[in-house]
Protein backbone atom coordinates (compact mmCIF):
# COMPACT_ATOMS: atom_id res chain seq x y z
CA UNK A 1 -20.73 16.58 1.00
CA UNK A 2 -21.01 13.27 -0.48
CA UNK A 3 -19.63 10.57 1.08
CA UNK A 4 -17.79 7.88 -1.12
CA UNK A 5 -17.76 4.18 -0.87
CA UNK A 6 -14.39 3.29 1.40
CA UNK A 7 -12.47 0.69 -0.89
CA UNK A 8 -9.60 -0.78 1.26
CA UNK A 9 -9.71 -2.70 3.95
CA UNK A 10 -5.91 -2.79 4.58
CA UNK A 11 -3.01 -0.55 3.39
CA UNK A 12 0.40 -0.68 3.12
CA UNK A 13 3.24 1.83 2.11
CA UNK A 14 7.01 -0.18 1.76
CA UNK A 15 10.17 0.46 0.46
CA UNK A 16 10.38 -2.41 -2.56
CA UNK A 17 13.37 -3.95 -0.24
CA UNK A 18 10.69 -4.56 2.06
CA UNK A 19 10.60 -1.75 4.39
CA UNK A 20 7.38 -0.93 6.07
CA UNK A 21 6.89 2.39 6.26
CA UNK A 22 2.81 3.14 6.95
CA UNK A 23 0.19 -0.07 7.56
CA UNK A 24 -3.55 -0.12 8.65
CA UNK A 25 -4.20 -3.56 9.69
CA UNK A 26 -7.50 -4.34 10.37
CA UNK A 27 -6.20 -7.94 11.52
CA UNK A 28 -3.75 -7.55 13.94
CA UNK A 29 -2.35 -10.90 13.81
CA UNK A 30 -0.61 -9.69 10.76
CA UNK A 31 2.70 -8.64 11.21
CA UNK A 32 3.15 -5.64 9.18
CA UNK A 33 6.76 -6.16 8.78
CA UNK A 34 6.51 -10.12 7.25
CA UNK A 35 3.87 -9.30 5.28
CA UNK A 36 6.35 -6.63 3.95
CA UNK A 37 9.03 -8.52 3.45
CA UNK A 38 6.93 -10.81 2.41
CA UNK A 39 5.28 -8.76 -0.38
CA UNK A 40 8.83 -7.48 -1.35
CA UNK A 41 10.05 -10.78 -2.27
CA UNK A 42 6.94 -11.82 -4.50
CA UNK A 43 7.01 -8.42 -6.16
CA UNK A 44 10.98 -9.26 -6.86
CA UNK A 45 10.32 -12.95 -7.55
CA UNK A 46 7.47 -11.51 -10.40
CA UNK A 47 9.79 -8.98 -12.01
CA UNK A 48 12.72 -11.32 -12.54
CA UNK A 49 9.40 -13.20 -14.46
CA UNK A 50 7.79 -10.66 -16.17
CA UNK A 51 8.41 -7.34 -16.69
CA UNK A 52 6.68 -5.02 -13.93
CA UNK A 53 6.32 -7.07 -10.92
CA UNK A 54 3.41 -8.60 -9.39
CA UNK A 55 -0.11 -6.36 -9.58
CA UNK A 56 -2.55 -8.42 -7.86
CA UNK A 57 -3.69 -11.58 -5.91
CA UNK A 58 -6.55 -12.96 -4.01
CA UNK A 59 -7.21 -15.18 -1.18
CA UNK A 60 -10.63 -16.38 -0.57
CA UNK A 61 -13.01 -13.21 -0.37
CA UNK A 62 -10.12 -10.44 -0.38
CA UNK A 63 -7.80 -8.92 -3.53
CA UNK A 64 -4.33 -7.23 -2.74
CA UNK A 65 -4.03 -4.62 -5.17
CA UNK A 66 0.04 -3.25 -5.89
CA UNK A 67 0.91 -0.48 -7.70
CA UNK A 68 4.42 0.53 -8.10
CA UNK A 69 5.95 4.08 -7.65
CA UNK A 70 9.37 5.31 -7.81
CA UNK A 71 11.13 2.76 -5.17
CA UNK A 72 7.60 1.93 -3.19
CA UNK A 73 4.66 -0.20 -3.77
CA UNK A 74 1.69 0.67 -2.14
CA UNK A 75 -0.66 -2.06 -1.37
CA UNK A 76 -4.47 -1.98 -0.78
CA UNK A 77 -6.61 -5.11 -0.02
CA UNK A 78 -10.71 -5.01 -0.71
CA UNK A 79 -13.33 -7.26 -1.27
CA UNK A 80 -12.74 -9.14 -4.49
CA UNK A 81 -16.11 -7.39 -5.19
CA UNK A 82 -14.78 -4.17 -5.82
CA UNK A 83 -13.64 -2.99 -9.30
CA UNK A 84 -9.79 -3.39 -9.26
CA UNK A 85 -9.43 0.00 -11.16
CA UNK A 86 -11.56 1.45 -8.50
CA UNK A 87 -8.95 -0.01 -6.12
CA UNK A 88 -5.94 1.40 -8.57
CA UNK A 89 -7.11 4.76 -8.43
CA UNK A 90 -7.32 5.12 -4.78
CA UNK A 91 -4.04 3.48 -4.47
CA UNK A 92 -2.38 6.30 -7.31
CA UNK A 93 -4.30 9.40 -5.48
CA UNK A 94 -2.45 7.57 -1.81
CA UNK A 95 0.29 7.61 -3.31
CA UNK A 96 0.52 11.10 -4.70
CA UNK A 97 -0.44 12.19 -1.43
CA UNK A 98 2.37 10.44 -0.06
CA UNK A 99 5.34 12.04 -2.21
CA UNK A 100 3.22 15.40 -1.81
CA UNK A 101 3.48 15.23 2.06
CA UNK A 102 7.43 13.36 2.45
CA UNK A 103 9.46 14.16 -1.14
CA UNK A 104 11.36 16.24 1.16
CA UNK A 105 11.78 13.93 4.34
CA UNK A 106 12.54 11.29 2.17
CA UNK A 107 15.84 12.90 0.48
CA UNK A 108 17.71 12.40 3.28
CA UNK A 109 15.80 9.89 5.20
CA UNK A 110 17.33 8.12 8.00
CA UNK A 111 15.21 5.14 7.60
CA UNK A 112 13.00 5.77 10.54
CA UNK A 113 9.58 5.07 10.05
CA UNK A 114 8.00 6.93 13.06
CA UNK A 115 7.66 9.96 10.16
CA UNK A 116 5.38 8.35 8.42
CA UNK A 117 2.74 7.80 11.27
CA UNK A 118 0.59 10.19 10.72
CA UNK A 119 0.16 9.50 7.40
CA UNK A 120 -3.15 7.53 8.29
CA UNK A 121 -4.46 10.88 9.39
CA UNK A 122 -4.80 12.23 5.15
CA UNK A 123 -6.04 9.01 3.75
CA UNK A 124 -8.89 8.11 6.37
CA UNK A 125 -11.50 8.29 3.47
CA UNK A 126 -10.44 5.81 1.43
CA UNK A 127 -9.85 3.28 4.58
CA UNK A 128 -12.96 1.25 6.06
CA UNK A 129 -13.31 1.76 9.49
């Protein structure tokens, strides 16, 4: 089996009102939740601006890369060497995994995140290590 190139460094799965629900920090003095909320504002701030919402940024050597589903934004950060739609596709093949795996839990979801832990567990390949 070949093994592919891992594109994101961190990942992040939130409501768009800022809710975290998955993260895999490799820095741990980020606070998932502010950079959610965080994240969640800016996305907000760009659609009242344009229409769609914020879909990337960089600082220094890393891209965040934010693609939009339903009610979630899924955010991956990578080198600002890799190719963005390299970055995209990962982030729309995550997320289809994710409304694969919790479509149901999330019909009447209670808004606790423990559910989502284990989503880590079915997108290891695409995370560095």
């Amino acid at each position: 089996m070949v093994q592919l190139p891992r594109t994101l460094i961190d990942f992040w799965v939130l409501t768009d009102n800022g809710i975290v629900l998955y993260s895999k920090v490799s820095d741990q003095k980020l606070n998932p939740q502010l950079f959610g909320a965080l994240m969640s504002a800016l996305n907000k701030f760009a659609e009242k601006l344009t229409d769609g919402g914020i879909s990337n940024f960089e600082m220094s050597d890393l891209r965040f890369v934010v693609i939009k589903r339903r009610t979630f934004l899924f955010i991956g950060s990578s080198s600002n060497k890799t190719k963005e739609k390299k970055v995209i596709d990962d982030l729309l093949v995550i997320s289809d995994q994710f409304f694969e795996l919790y479509t149901e839990t999330l019909i009447n979801w209670d808004n606790n995140v423990e559910i989502f832990s284990d989503f880590g567990d079915y997108i290891e390949q695409f995370l560095e290590k």
